[in-house]
PDB file of N, CA and C in Angstrom:
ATOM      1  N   UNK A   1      94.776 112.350 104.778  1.00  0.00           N
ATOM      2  CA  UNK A   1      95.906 112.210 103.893  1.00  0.00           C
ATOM      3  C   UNK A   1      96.345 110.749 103.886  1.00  0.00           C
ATOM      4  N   UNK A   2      96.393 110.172 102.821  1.00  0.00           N
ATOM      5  CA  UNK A   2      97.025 108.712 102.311  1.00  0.00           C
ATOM      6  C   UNK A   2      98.370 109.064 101.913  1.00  0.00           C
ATOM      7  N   UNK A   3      99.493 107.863 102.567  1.00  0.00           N
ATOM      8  CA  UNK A   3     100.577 107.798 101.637  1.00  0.00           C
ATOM      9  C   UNK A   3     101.494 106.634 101.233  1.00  0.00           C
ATOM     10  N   UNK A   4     101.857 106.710 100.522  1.00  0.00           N
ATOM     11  CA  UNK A   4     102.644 104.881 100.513  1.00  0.00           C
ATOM     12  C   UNK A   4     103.579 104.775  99.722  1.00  0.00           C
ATOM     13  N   UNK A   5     104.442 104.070  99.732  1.00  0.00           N
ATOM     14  CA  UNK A   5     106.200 104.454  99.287  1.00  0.00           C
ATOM     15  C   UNK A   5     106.243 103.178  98.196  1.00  0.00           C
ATOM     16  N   UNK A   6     106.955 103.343  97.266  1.00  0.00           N
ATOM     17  CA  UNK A   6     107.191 102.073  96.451  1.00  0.00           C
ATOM     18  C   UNK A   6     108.130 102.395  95.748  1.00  0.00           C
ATOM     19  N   UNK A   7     108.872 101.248  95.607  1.00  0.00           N
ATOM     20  CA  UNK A   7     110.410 101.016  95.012  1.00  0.00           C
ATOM     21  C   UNK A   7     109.868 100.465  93.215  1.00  0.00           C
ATOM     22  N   UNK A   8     110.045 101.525  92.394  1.00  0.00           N
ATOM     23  CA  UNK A   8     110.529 101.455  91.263  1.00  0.00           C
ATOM     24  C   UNK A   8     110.732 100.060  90.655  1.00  0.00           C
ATOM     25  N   UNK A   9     110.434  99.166  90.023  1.00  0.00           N
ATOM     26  CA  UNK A   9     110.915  97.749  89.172  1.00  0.00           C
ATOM     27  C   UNK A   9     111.246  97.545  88.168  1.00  0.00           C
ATOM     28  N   UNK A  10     110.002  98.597  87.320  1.00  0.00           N
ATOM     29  CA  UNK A  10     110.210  98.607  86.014  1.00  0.00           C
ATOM     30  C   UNK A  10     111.297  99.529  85.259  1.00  0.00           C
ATOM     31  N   UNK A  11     111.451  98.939  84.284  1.00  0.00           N
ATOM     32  CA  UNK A  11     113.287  99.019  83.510  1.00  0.00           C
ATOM     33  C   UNK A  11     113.601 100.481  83.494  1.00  0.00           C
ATOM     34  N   UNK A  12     111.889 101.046  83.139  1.00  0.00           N
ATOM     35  CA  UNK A  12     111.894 103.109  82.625  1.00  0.00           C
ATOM     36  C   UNK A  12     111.958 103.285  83.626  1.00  0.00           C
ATOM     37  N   UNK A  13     111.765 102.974  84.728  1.00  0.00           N
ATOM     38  CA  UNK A  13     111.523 103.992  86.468  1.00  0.00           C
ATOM     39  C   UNK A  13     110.179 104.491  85.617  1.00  0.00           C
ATOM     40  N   UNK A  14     110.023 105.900  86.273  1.00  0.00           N
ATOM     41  CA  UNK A  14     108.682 106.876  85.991  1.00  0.00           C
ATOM     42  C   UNK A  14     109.128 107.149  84.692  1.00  0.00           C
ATOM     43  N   UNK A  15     109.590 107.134  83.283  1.00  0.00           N
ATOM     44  CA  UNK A  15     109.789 107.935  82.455  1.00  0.00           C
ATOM     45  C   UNK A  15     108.870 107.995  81.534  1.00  0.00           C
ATOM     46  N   UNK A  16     109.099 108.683  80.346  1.00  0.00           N
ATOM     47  CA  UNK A  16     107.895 108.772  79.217  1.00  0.00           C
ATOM     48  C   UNK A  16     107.073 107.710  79.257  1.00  0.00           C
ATOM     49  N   UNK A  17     106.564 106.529  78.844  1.00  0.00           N
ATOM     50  CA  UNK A  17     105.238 106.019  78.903  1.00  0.00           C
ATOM     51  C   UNK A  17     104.544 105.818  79.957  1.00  0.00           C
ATOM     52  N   UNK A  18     105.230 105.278  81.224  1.00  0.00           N
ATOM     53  CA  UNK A  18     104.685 105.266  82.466  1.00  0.00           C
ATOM     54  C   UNK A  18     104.312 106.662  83.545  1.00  0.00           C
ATOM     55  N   UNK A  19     105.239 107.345  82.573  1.00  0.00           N
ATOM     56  CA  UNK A  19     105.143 108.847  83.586  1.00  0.00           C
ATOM     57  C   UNK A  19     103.514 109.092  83.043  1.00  0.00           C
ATOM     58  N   UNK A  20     103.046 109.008  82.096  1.00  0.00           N
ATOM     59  CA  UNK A  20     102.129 109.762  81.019  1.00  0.00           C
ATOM     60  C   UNK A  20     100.877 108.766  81.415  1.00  0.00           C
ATOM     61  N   UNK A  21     101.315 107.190  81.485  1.00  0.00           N
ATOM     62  CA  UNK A  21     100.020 106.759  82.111  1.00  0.00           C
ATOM     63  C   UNK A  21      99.795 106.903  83.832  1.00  0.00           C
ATOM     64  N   UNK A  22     101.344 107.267  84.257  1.00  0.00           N
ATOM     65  CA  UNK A  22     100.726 108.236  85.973  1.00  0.00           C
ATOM     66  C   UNK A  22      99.927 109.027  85.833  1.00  0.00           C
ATOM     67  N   UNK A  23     100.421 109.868  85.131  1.00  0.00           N
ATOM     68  CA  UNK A  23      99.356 111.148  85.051  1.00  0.00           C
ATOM     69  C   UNK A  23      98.126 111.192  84.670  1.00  0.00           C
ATOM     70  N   UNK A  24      97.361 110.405  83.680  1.00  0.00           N
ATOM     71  CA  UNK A  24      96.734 110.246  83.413  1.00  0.00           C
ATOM     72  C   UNK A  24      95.557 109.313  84.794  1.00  0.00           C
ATOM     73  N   UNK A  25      96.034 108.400  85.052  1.00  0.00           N
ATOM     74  CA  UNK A  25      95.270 107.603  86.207  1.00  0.00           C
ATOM     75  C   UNK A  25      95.141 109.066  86.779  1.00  0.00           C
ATOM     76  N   UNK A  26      96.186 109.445  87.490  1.00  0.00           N
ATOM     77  CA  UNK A  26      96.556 110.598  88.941  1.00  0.00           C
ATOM     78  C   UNK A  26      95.095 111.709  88.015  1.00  0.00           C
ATOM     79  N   UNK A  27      94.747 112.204  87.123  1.00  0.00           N
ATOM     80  CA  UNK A  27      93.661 113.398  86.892  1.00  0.00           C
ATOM     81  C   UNK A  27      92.543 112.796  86.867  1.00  0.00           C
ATOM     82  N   UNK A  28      92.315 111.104  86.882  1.00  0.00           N
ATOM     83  CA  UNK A  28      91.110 110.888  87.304  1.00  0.00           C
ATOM     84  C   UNK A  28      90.200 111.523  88.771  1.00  0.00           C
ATOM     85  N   UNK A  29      91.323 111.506  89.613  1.00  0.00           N
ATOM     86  CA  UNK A  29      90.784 112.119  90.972  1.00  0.00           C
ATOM     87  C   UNK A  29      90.553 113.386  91.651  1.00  0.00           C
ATOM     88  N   UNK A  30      89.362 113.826  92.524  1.00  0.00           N
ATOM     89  CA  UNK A  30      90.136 115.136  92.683  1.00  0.00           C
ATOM     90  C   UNK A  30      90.852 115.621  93.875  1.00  0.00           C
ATOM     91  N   UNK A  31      91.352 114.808  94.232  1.00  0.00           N
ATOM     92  CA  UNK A  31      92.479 114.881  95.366  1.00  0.00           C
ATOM     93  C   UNK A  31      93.979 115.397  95.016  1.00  0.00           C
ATOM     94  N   UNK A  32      94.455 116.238  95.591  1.00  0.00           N
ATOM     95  CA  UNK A  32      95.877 116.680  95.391  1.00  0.00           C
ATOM     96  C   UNK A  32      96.683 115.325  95.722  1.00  0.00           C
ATOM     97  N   UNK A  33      97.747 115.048  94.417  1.00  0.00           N
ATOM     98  CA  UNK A  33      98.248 114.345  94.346  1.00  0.00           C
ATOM     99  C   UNK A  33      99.759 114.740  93.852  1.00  0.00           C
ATOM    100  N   UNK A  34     100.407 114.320  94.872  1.00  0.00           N
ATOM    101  CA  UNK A  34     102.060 114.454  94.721  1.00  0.00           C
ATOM    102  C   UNK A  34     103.124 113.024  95.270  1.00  0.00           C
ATOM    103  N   UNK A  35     104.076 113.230  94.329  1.00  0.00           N
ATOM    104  CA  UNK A  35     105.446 112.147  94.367  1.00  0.00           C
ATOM    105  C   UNK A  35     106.209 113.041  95.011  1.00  0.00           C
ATOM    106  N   UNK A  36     107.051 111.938  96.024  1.00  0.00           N
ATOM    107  CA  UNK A  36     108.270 112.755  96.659  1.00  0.00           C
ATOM    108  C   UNK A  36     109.070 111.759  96.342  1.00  0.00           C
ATOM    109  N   UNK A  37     110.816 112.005  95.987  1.00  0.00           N
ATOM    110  CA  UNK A  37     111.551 111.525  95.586  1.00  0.00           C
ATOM    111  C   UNK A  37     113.042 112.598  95.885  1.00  0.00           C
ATOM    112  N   UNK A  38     113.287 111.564  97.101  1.00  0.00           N
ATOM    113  CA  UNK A  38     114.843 112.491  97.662  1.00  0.00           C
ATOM    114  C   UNK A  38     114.695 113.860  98.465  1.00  0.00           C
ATOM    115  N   UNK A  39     113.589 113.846  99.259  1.00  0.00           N
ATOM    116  CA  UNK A  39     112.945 114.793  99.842  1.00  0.00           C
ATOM    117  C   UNK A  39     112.221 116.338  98.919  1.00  0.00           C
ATOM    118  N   UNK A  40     111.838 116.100  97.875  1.00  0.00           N
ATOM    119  CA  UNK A  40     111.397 117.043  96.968  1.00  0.00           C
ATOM    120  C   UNK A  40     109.774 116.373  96.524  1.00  0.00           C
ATOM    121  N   UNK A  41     109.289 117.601  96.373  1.00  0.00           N
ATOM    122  CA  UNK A  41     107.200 116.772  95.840  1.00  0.00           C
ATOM    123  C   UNK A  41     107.540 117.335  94.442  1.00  0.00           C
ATOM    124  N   UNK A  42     106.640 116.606  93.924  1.00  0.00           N
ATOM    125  CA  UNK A  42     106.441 116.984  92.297  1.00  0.00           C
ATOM    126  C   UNK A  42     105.084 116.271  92.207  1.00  0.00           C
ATOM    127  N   UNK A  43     104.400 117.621  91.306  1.00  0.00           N
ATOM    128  CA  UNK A  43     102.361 117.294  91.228  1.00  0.00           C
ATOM    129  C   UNK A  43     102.200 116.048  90.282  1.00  0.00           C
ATOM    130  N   UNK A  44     101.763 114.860  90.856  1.00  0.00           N
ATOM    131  CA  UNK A  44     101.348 113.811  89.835  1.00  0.00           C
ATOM    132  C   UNK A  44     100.448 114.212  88.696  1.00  0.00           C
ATOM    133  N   UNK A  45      99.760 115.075  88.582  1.00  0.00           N
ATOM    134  CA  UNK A  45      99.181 115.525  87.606  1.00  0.00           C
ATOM    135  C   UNK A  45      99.302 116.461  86.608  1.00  0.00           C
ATOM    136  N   UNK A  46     100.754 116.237  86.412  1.00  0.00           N
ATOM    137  CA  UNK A  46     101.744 117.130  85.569  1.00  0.00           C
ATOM    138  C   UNK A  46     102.772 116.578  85.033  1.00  0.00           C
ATOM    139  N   UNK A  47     102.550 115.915  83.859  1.00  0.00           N
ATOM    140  CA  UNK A  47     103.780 115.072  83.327  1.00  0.00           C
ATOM    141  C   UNK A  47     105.185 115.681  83.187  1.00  0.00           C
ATOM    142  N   UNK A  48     104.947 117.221  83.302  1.00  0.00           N
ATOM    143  CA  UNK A  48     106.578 117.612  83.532  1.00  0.00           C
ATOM    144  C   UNK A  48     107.117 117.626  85.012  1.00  0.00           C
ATOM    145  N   UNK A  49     106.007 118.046  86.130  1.00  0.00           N
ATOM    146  CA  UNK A  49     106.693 117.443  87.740  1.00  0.00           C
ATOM    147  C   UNK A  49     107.110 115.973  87.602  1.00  0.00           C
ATOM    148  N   UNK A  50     106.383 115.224  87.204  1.00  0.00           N
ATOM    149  CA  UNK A  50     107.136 113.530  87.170  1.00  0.00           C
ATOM    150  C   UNK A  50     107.721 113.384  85.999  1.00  0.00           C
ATOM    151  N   UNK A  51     108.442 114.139  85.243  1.00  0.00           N
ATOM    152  CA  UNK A  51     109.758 113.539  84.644  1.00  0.00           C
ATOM    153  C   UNK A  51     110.662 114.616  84.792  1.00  0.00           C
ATOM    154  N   UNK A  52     110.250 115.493  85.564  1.00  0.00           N
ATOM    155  CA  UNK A  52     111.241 116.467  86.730  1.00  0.00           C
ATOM    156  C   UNK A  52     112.001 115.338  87.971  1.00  0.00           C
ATOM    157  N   UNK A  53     110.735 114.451  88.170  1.00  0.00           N
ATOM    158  CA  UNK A  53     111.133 113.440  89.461  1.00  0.00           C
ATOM    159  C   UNK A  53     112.243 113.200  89.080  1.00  0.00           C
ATOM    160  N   UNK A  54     112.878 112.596  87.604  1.00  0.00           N
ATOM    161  CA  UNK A  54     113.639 111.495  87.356  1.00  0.00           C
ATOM    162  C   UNK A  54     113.761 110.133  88.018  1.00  0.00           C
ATOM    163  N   UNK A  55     112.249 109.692  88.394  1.00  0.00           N
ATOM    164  CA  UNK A  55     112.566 108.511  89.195  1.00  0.00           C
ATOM    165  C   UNK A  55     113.402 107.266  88.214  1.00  0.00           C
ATOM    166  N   UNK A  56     114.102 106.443  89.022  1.00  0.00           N
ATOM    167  CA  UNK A  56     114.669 105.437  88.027  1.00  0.00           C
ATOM    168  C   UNK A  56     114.171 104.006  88.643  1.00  0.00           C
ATOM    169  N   UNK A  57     114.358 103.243  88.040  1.00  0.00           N
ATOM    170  CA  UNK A  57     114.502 101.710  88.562  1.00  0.00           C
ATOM    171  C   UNK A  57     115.377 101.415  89.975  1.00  0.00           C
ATOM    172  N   UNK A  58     114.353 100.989  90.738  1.00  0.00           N
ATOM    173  CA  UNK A  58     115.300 100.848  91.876  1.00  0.00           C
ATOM    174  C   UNK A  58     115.258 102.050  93.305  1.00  0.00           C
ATOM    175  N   UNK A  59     114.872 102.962  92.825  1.00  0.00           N
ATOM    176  CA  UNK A  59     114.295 104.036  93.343  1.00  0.00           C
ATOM    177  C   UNK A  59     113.253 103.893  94.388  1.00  0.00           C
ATOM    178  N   UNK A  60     113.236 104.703  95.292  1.00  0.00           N
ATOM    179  CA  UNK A  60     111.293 104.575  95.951  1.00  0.00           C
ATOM    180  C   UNK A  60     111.154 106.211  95.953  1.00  0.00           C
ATOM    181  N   UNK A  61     109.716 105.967  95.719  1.00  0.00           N
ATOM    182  CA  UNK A  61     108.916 107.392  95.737  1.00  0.00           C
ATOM    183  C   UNK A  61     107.325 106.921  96.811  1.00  0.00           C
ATOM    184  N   UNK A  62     107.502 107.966  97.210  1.00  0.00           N
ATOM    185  CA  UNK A  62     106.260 108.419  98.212  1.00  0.00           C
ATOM    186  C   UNK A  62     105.163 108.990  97.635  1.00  0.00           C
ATOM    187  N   UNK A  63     104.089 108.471  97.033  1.00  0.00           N
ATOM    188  CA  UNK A  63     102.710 109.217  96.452  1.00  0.00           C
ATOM    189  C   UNK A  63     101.924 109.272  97.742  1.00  0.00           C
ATOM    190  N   UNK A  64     101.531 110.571  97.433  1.00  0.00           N
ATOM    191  CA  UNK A  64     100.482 111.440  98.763  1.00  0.00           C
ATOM    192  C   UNK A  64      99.529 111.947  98.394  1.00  0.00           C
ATOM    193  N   UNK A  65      98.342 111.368  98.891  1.00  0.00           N
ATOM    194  CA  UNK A  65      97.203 112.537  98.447  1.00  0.00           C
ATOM    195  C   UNK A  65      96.356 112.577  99.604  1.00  0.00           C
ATOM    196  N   UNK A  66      95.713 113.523  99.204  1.00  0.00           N
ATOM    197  CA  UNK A  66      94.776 114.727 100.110  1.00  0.00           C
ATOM    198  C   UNK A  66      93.578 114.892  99.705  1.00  0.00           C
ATOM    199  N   UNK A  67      92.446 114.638 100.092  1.00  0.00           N
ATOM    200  CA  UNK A  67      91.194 115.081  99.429  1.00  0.00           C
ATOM    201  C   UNK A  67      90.249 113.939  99.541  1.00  0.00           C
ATOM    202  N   UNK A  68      89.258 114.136  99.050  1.00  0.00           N
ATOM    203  CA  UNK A  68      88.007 113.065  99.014  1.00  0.00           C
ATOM    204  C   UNK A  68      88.085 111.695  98.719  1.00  0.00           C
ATOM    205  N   UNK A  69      89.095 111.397  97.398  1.00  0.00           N
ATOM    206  CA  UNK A  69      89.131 110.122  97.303  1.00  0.00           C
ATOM    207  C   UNK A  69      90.292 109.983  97.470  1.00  0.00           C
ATOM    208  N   UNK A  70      91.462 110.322  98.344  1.00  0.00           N
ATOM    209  CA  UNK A  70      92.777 109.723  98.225  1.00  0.00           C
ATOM    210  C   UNK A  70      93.278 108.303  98.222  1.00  0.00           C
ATOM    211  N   UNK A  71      92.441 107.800  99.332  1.00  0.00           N
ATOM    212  CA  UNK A  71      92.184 105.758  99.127  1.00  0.00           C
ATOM    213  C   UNK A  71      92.128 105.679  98.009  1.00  0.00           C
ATOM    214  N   UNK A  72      91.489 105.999  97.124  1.00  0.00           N
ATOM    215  CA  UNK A  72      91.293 105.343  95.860  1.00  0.00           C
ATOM    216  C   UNK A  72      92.513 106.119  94.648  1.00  0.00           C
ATOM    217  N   UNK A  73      93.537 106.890  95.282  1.00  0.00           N
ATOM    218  CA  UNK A  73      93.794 107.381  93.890  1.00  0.00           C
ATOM    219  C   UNK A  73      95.260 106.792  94.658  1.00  0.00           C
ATOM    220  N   UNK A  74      95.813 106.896  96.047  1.00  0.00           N
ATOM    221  CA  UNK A  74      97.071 106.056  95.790  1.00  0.00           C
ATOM    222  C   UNK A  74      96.722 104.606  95.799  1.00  0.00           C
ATOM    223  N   UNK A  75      95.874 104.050  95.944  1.00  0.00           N
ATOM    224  CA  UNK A  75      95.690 102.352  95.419  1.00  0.00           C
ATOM    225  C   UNK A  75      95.847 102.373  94.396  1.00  0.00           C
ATOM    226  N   UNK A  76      94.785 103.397  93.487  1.00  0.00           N
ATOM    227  CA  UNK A  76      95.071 103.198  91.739  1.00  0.00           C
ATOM    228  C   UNK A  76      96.441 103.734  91.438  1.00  0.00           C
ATOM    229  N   UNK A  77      97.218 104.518  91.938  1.00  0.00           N
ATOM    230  CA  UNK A  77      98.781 104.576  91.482  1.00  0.00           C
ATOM    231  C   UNK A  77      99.284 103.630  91.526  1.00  0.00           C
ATOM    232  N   UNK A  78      99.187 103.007  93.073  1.00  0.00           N
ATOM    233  CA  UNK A  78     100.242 101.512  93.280  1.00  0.00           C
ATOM    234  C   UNK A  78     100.185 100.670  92.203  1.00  0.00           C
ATOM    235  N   UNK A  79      99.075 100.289  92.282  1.00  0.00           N
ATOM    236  CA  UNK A  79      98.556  98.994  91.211  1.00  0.00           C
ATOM    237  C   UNK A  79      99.035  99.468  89.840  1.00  0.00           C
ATOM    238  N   UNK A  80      98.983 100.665  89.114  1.00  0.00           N
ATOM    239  CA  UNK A  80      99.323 101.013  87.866  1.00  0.00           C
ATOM    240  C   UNK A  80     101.051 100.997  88.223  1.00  0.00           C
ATOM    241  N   UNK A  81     101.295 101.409  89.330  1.00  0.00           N
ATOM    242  CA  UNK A  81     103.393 100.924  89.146  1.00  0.00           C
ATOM    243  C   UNK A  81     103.832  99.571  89.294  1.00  0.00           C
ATOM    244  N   UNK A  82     102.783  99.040  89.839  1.00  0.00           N
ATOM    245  CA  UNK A  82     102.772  97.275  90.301  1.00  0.00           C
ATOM    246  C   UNK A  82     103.149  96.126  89.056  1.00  0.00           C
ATOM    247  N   UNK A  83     101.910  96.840  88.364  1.00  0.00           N
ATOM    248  CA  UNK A  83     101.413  95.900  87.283  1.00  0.00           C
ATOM    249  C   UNK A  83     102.106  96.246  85.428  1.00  0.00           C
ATOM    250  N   UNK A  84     103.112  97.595  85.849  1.00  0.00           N
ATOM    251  CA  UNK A  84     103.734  98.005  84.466  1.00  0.00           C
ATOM    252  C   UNK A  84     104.260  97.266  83.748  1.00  0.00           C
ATOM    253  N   UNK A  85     104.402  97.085  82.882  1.00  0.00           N
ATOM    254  CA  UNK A  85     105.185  95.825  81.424  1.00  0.00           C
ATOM    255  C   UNK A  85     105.461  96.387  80.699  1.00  0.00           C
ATOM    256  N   UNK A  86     106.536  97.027  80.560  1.00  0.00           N
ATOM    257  CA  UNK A  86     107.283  97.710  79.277  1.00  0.00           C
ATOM    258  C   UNK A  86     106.625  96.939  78.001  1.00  0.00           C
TER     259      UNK A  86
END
């Protein structure tokens, strides 16, 4: 199991465009993949669990995964929340 916490920057937090390109990266893999936010998980590979999150700007969330490639699917989350540009 991989996990790694990151504080929110961008202006949407997780919302509609960024939630939708989470999800999208997050079904490349097949590792169970979940956000925790305020002690609650929600499935990254479900654009209604992550805009259930309501993460906002400023926020940190915990992405966790489990499975074969988890190295590679919370690196590719980080970097896709890292590198967002409204």
């Amino acid at each position: 199991m991989k996990k790694a916490a990151f504080t929110l920057t961008n202006e949407s937090g997780l919302h509609a465009r960024p939630a939708t390109l989470f999800e999208e990266v997050a079904q490349q893999f097949e590792s169970e993949i979940t956000i925790e936010k305020d002690g609650e998980a929600f499935d990254a590979k479900s654009i209604i669990d992550i805009l259930c999150a309501a993460a906002a700007q400023g926020e940190t969330i915990t992405i966790t995964a489990q499975g074969p490639d988890e190295n590679e699917a919370v690196d590719a989350l980080i970097e896709l929340l890292a590198n967002f540009e409204e």
